[in-house]
Protein backbone atom coordinates (compact mmCIF):
# COMPACT_ATOMS: atom_id res chain seq x y z
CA UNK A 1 38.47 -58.05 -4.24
CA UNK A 2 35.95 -58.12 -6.82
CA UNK A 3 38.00 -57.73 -9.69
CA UNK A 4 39.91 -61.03 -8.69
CA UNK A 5 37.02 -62.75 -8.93
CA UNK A 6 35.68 -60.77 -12.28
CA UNK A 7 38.86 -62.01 -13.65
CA UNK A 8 38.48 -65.68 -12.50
CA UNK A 9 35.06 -66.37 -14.46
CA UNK A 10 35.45 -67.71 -17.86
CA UNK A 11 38.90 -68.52 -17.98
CA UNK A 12 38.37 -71.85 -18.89
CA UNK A 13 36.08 -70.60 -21.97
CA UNK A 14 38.94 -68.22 -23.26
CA UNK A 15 41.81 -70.85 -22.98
CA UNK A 16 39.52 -72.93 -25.28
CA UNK A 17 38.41 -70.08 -27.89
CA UNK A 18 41.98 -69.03 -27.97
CA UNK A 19 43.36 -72.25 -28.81
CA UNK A 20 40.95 -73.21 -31.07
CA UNK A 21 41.37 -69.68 -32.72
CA UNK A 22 45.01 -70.02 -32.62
CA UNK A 23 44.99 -73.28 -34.65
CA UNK A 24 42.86 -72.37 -37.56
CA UNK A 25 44.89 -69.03 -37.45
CA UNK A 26 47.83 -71.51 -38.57
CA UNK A 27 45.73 -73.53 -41.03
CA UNK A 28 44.37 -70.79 -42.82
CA UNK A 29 47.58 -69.12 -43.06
CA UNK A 30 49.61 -72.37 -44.21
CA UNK A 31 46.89 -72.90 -47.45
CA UNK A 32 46.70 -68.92 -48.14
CA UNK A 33 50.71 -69.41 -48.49
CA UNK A 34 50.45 -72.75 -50.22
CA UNK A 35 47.37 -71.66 -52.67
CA UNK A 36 48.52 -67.82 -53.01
CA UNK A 37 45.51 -66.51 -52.25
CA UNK A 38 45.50 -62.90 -49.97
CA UNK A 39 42.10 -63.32 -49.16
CA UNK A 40 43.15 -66.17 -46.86
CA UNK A 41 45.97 -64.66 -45.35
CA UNK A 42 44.89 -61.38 -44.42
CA UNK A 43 41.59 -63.87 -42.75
CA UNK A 44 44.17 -65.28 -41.20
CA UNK A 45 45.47 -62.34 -39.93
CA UNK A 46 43.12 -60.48 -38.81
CA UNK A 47 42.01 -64.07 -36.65
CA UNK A 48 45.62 -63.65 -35.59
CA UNK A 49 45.11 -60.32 -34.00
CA UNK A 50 42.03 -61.28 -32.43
CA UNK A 51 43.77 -64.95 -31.38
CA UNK A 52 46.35 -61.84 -29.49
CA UNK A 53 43.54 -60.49 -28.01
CA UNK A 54 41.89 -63.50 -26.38
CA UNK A 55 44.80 -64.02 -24.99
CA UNK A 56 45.82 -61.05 -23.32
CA UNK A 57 42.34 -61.37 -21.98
CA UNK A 58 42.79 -65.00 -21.08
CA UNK A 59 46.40 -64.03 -19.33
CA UNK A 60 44.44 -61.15 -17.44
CA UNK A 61 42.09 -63.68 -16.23
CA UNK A 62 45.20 -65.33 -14.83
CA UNK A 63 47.43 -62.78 -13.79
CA UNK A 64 44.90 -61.27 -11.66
CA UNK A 65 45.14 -63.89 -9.65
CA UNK A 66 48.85 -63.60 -8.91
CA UNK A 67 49.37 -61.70 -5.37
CA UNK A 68 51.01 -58.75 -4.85
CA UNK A 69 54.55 -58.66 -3.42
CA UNK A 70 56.25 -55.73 -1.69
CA UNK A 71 58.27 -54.83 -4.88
CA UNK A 72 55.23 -55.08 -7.52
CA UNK A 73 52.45 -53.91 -4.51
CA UNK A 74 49.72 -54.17 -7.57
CA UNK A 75 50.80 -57.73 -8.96
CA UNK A 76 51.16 -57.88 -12.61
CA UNK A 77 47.74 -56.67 -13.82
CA UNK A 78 49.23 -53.80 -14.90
CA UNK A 79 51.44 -55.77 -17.73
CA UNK A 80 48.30 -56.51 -19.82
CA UNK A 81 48.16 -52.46 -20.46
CA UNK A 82 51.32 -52.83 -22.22
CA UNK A 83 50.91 -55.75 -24.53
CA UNK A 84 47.86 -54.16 -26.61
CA UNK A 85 50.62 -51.25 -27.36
CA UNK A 86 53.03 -53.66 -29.12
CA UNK A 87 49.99 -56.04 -30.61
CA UNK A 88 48.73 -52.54 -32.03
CA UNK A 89 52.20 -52.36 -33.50
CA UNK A 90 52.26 -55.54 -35.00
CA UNK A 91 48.98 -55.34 -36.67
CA UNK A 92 49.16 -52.06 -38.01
CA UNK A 93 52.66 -53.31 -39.78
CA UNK A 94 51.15 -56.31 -41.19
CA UNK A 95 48.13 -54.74 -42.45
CA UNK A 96 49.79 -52.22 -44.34
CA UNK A 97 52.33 -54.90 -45.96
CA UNK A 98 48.97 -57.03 -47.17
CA UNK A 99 46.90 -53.90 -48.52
CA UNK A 100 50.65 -52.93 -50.26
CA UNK A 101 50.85 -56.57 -51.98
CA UNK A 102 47.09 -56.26 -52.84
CA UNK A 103 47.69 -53.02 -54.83
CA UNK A 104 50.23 -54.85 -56.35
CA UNK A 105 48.10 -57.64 -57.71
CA UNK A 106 45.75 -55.53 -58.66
CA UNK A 107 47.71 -55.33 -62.29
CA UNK A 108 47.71 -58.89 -62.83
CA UNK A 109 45.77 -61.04 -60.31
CA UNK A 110 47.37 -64.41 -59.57
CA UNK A 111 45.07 -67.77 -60.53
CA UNK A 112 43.68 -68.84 -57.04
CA UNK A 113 41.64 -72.11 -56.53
CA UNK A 114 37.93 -70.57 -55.99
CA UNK A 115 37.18 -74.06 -54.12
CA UNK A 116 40.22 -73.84 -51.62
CA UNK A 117 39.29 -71.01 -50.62
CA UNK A 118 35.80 -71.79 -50.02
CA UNK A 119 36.37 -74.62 -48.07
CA UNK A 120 38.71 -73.04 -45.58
CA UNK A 121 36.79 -70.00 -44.81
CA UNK A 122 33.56 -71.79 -44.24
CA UNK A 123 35.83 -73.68 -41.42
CA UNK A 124 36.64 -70.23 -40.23
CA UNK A 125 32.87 -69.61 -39.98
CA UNK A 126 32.24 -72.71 -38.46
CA UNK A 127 35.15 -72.03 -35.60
CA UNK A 128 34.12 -68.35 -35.01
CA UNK A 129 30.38 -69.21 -34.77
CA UNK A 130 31.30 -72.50 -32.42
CA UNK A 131 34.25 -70.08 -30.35
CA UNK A 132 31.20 -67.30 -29.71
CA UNK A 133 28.93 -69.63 -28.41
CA UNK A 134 31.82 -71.01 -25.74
CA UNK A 135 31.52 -67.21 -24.40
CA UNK A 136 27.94 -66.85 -25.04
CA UNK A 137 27.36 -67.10 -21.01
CA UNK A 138 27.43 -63.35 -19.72
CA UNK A 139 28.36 -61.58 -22.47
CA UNK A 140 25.34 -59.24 -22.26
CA UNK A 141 26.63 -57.81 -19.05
CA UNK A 142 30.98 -59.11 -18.82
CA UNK A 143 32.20 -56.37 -21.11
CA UNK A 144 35.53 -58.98 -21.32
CA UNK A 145 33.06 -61.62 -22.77
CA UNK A 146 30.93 -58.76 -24.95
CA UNK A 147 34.44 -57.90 -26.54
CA UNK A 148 35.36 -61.33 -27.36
CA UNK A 149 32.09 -62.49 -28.32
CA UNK A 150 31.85 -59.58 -30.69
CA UNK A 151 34.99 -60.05 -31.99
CA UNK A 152 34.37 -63.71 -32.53
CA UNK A 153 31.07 -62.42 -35.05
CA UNK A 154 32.71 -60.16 -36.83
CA UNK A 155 35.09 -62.68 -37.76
CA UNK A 156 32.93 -64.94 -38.92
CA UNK A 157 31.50 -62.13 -41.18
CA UNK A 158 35.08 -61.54 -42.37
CA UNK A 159 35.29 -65.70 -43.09
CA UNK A 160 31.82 -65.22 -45.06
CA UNK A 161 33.34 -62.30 -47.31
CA UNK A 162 36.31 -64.61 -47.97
CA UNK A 163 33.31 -66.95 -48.86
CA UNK A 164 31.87 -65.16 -51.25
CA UNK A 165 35.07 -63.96 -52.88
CA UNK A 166 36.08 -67.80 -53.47
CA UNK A 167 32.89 -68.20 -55.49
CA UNK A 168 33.27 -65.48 -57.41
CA UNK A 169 36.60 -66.14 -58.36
CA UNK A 170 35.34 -70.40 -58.97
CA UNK A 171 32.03 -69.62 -60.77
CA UNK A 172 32.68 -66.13 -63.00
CA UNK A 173 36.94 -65.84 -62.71
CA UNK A 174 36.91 -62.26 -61.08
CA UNK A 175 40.29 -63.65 -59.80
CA UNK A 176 40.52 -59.09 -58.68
CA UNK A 177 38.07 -60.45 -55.95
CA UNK A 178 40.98 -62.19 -53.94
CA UNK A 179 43.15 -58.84 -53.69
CA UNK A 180 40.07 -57.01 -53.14
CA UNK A 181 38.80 -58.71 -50.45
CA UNK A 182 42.23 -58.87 -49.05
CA UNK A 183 42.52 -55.01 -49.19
CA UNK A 184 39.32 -54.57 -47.67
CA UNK A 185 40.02 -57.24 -44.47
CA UNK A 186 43.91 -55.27 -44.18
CA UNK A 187 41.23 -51.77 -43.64
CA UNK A 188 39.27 -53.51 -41.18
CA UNK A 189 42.29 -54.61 -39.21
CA UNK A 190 44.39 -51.81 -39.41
CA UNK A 191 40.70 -49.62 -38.12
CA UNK A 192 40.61 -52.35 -35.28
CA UNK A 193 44.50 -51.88 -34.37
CA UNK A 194 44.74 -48.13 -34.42
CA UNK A 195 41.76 -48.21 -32.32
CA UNK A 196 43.56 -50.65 -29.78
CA UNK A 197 46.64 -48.88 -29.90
CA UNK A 198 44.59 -45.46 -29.15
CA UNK A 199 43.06 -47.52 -26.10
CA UNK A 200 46.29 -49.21 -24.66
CA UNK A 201 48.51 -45.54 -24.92
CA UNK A 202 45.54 -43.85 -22.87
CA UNK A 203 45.82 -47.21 -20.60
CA UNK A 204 49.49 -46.90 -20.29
CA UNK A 205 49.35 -42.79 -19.95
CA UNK A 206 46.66 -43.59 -16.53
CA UNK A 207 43.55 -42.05 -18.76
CA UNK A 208 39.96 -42.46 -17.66
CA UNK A 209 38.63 -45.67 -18.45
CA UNK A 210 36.26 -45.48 -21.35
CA UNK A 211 32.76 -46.00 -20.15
CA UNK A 212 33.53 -44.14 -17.30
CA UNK A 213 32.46 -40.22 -16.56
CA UNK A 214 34.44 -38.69 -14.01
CA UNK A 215 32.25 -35.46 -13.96
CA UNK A 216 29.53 -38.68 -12.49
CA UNK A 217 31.32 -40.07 -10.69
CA UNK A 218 32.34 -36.87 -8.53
CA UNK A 219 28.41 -36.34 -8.58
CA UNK A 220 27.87 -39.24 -7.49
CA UNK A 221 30.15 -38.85 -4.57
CA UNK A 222 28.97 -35.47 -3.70
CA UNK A 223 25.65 -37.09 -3.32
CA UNK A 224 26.77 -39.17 -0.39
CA UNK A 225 25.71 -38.88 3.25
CA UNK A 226 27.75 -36.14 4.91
CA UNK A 227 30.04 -35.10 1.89
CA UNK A 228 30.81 -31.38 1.56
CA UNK A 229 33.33 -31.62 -1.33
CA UNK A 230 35.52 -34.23 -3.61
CA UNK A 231 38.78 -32.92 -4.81
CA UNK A 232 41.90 -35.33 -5.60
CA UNK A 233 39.97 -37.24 -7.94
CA UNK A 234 41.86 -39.62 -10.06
CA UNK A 235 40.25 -43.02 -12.23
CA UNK A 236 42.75 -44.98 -13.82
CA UNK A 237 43.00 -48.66 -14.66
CA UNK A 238 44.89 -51.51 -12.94
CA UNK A 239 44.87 -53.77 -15.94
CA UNK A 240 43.22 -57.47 -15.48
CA UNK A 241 39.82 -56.03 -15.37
CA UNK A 242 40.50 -53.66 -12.49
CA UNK A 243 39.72 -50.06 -12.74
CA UNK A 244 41.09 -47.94 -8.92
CA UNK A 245 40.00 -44.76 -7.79
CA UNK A 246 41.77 -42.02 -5.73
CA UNK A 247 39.97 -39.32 -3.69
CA UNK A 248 40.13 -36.61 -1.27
CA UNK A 249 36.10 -36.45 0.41
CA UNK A 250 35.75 -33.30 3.14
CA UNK A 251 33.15 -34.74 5.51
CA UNK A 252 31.33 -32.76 7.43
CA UNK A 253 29.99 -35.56 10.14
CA UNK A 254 31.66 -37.32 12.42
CA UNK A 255 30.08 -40.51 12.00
CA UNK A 256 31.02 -44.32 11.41
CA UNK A 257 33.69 -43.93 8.65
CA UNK A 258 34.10 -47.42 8.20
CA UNK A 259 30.73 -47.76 7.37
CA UNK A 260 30.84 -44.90 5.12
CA UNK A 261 34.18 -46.37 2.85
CA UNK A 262 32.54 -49.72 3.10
CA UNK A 263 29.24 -48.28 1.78
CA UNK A 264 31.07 -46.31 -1.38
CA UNK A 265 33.06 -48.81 -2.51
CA UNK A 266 29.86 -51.20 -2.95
CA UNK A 267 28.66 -48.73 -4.79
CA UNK A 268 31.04 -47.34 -6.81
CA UNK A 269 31.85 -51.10 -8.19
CA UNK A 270 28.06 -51.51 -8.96
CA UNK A 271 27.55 -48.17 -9.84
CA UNK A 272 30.71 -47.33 -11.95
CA UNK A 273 32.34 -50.91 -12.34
CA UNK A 274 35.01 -48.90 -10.36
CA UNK A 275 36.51 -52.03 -7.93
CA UNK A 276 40.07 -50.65 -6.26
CA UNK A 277 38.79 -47.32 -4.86
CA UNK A 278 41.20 -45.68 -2.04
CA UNK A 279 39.60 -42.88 -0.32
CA UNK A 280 40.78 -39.95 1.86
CA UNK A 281 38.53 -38.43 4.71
CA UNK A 282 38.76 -35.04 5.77
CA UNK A 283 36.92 -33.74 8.61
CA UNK A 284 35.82 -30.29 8.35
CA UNK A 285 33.96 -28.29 5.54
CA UNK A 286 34.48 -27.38 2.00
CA UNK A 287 36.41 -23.76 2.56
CA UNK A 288 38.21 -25.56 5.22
CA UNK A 289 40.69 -26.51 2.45
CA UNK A 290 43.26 -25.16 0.84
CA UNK A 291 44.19 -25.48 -3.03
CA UNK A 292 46.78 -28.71 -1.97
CA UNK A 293 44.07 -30.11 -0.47
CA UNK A 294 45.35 -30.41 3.27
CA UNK A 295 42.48 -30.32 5.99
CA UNK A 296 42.34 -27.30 8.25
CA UNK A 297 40.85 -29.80 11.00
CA UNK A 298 42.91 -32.87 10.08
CA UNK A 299 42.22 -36.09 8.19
CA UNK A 300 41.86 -39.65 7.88
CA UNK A 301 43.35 -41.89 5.10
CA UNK A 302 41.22 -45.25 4.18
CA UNK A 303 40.71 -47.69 1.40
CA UNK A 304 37.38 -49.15 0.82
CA UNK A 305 38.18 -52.40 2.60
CA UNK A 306 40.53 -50.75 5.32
CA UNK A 307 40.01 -48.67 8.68
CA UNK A 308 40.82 -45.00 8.72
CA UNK A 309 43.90 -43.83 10.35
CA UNK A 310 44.14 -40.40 11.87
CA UNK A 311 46.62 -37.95 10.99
């Protein structure tokens, strides 16, 4: 399975960002409370959603390795679709209660040590920068690496704005720049959430994958040795890294099969990054089916690591 093995690779490196992430989360959150200052606290939580989402990718890395059993036939991949949708949630609620209480202050800014919260965000910068480099390794071509390395920067550009707000407030006693940046980080996280919890409903509702064009993919299968028509074609995701594929191919040869599903599913993983594909042969021609899709001449039912089966 190759998504078992996508999923294996850089666990290690996410346990260690996400704990590391996790406990500055708390440090910068415990001195935002202690020094009053909203800058730090909606840093804090905005590392706190992304602390959520190294996880779920670190527990996908695991959980993909869990096997199937005959009442859950898929494993548990399929939980990590459903823990974005309440993360989403959670974020979206706790943005809009910062960006409220930054309105608020607007009127009369508190006083906020300038220093304090200098010194704390530059450790954010320093833990972002040092968290991106543990999952540097691949991340031009593991989109679960890209995302978290990404992530990982643009935190460390939200640290530097809390940065720069610190000295503002220490050096010229613009004490608006604390709410300010604070309203400006709850934006950027509430953007980020609605745009997770637009990605986890489509998840949960069995939408196309993003990055993924059906209309190419059927083209794509069209274009294969002996194939007369596609129909039946469904792309969902399995969770865990795992993206299946379901699809009824009219064949007009009468050749190898095996060879054939072995053959696609290479290349629809390479190809399409598509790694559970189950495929459906049907011997005959295109007008040989009906609208349901049942073979005139018969059929044969095979995955992409299985042996057809006559019907």
């Amino acid at each position: 399975m190759h998504g078992h093995a996508h999923a294996h690779d850089g666990t290690r490196a996410f346990a260690w960002v996400t704990l590391i992430n996790l406990a500055y989360t708390a440090l910068e959150a415990g001195y935002g409370f202690a020094t009053n200052s909203l800058a730090l606290l909606s840093d804090a939580l905005h590392n706190l959603g992304d602390v959520l989402g190294l996880g779920l990718a670190w527990a996908a890395a695991a959980m993909a390795r869990r096997m199937p059993t005959e009442r859950h036939t898929y494993g548990w991949r399929r939980a990590t679709l459903l823990s974005p949708l309440a993360n989403a949630l959670l974020l979206v609620g706790f943005s809009g209660a910062l960006a409220w209480e930054a309105v608020r202050r607007f009127a009369e800014p508190p006083q906020v040590p300038g220093p304090t919260v200098m010194a704390v965000a530059a450790i954010g910068i320093a833990v972002n920068l040092g968290a991106a480099w543990l999952v540097r390794d691949g991340h031009d071509y593991d989109l679960n690496r890209r995302g978290a390395f990404l992530h990982l920067m643009a935190d460390a550009a939200v640290s530097l704005a809390a940065v720069l707000a610190g000295a503002g407030i220490w050096w010229l006693g613009w004490d608006w720049l604390d709410p300010t940046t604070a309203l400006l980080v709850a934006v950027v996280v509430a953007a980020g959430a609605f745009g997770l919890l637009r990605d986890a409903f489509d998840a949960a509702m069995d939408a196309v994958p993003r990055g993924i064009d059906q209309a190419a993919v059927r083209d794509w299968l069209l274009a294969q040795p002996g194939v007369a028509a596609v129909h039946h074609l469904h792309i969902w995701s399995l969770g865990a890294g795992e993206v299946a594929l379901t699809a009824h191919v009219v064949r007009t040869t009468d050749d190898d099969h095996d060879a054939f599903i072995d053959a696609v599913g290479d290349g629809l993983d390479a190809r399409f990054g598509i790694n559970h594909p189950t495929l459906q042969i049907e011997r005959g021609t295109a007008c040989a089916h009906d609208c349901s899709g049942r073979a005139a001449h018969g059929h044969v039912h095979a995955d992409a690591h299985g042996h057809p089966h006559p019907h």
